[in-house]
Protein backbone atom coordinates (compact mmCIF):
# COMPACT_ATOMS: atom_id res chain seq x y z
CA UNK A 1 -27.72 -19.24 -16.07
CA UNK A 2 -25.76 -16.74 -14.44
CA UNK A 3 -24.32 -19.11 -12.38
CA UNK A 4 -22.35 -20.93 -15.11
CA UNK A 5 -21.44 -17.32 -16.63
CA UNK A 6 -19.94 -17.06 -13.08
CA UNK A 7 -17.99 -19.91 -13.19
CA UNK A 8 -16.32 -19.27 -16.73
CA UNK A 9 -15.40 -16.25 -15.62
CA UNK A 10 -13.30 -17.20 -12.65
CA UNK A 11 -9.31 -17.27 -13.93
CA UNK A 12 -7.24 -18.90 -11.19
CA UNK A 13 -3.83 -17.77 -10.26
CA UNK A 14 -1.41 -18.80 -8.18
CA UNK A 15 -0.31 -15.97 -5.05
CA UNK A 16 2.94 -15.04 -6.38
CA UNK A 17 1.78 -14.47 -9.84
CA UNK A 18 -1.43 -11.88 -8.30
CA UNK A 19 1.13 -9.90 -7.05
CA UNK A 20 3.26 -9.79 -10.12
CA UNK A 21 0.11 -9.20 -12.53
CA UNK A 22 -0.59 -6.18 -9.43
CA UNK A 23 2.53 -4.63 -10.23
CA UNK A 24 2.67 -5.30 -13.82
CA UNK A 25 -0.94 -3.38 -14.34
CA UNK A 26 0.03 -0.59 -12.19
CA UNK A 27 3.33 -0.09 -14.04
CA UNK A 28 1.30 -0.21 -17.58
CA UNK A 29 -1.52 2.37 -16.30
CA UNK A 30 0.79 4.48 -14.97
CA UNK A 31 3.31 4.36 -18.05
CA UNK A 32 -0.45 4.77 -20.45
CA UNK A 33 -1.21 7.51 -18.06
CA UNK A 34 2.10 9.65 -18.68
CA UNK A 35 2.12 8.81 -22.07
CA UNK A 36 -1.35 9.46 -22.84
CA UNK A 37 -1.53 12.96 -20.58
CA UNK A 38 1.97 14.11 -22.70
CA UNK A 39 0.64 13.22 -26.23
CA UNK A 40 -3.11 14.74 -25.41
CA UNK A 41 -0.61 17.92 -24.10
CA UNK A 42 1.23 17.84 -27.30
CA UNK A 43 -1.77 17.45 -29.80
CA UNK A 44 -3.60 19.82 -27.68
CA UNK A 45 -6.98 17.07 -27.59
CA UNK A 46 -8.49 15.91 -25.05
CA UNK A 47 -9.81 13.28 -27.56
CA UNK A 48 -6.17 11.70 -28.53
CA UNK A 49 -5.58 11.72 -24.66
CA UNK A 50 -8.54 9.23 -24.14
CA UNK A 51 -7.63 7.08 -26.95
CA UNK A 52 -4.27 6.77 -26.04
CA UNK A 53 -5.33 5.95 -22.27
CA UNK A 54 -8.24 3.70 -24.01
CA UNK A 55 -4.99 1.56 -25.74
CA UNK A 56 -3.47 1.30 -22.77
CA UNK A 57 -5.92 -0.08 -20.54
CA UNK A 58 -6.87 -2.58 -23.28
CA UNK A 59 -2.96 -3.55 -23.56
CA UNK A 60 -3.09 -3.94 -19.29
CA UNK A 61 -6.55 -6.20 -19.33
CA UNK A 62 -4.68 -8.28 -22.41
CA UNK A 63 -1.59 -8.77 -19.92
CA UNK A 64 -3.30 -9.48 -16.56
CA UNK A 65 -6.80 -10.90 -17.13
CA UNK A 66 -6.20 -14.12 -19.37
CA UNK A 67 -5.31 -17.21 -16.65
CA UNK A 68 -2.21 -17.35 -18.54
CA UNK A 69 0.29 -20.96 -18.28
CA UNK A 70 3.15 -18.90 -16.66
CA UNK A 71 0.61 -17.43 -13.89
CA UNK A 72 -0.15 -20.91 -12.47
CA UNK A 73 3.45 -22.36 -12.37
CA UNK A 74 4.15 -22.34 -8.18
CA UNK A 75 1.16 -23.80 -6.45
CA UNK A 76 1.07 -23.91 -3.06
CA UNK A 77 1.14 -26.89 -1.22
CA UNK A 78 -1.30 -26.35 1.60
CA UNK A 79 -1.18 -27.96 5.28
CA UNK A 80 -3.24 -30.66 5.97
CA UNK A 81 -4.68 -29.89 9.38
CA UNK A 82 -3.87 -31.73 12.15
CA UNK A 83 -5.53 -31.80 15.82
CA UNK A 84 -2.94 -32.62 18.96
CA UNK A 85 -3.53 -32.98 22.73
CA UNK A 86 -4.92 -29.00 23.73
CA UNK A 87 -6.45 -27.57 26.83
CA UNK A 88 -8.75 -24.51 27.55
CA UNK A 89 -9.62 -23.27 30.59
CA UNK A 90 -12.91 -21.79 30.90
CA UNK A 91 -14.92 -20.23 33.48
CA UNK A 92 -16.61 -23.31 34.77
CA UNK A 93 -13.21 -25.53 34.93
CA UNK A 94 -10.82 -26.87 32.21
CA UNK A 95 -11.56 -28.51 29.06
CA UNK A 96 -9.20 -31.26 27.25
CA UNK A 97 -9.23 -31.63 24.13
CA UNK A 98 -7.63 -35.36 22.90
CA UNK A 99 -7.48 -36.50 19.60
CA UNK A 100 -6.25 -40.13 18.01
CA UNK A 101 -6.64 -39.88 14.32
CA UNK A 102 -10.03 -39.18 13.13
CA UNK A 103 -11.95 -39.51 17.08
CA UNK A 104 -11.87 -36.28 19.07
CA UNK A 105 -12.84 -36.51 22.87
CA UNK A 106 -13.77 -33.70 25.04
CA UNK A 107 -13.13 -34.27 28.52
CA UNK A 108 -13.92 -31.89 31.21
């Protein structure tokens, strides 16, 4: 059961778009922070101070934690892998390695 909890809660981004949601929360928190320390100065309560922070946190999670369309526009096109001709020398002589498409052949 928790498994499938797990797996709804997994929101796939793309690389660029972690580092912009990064920067985006940090910005907001920081912004919430000021804001939230001045106006709990002003009002002279520590209780206004946590609500304000409170609102600002929510607003951050609201901004960065939904899988958002615009997060998952540049995928990246990954490298298939691909095995060439390779040696390794080891203690007890040198190893080949040979590949030919799918067949890889060790020869020592």
């Amino acid at each position: 059961m928790l498994e499938n909890i797990g797996r709804k809660l997994i929101f796939p981004i793309d690389f660029p778009s972690q580092k912009r949601t990064f920067h985006l929360q940090s910005v907001i928190l920081l912004i919430s922070a000021l804001f939230a320390s001045a106006f709990g100065f002003f009002t002279q309560s520590l209780l206004n101070l946590l609500i304000c922070y409170a609102a600002g946190v929510l607003i951050t999670m609201l901004l960065v934690v939904p899988p958002y369309p615009s997060y998952n526009k540049k995928k990246l096109q990954w490298v298939k892998p691909s095995m060439t001709n390779s040696s390794m020398a080891t203690e007890s002589g040198k190893i080949t390695v040979e590949s030919s498409g799918e067949d890889i052949i060790i020869v020592q």
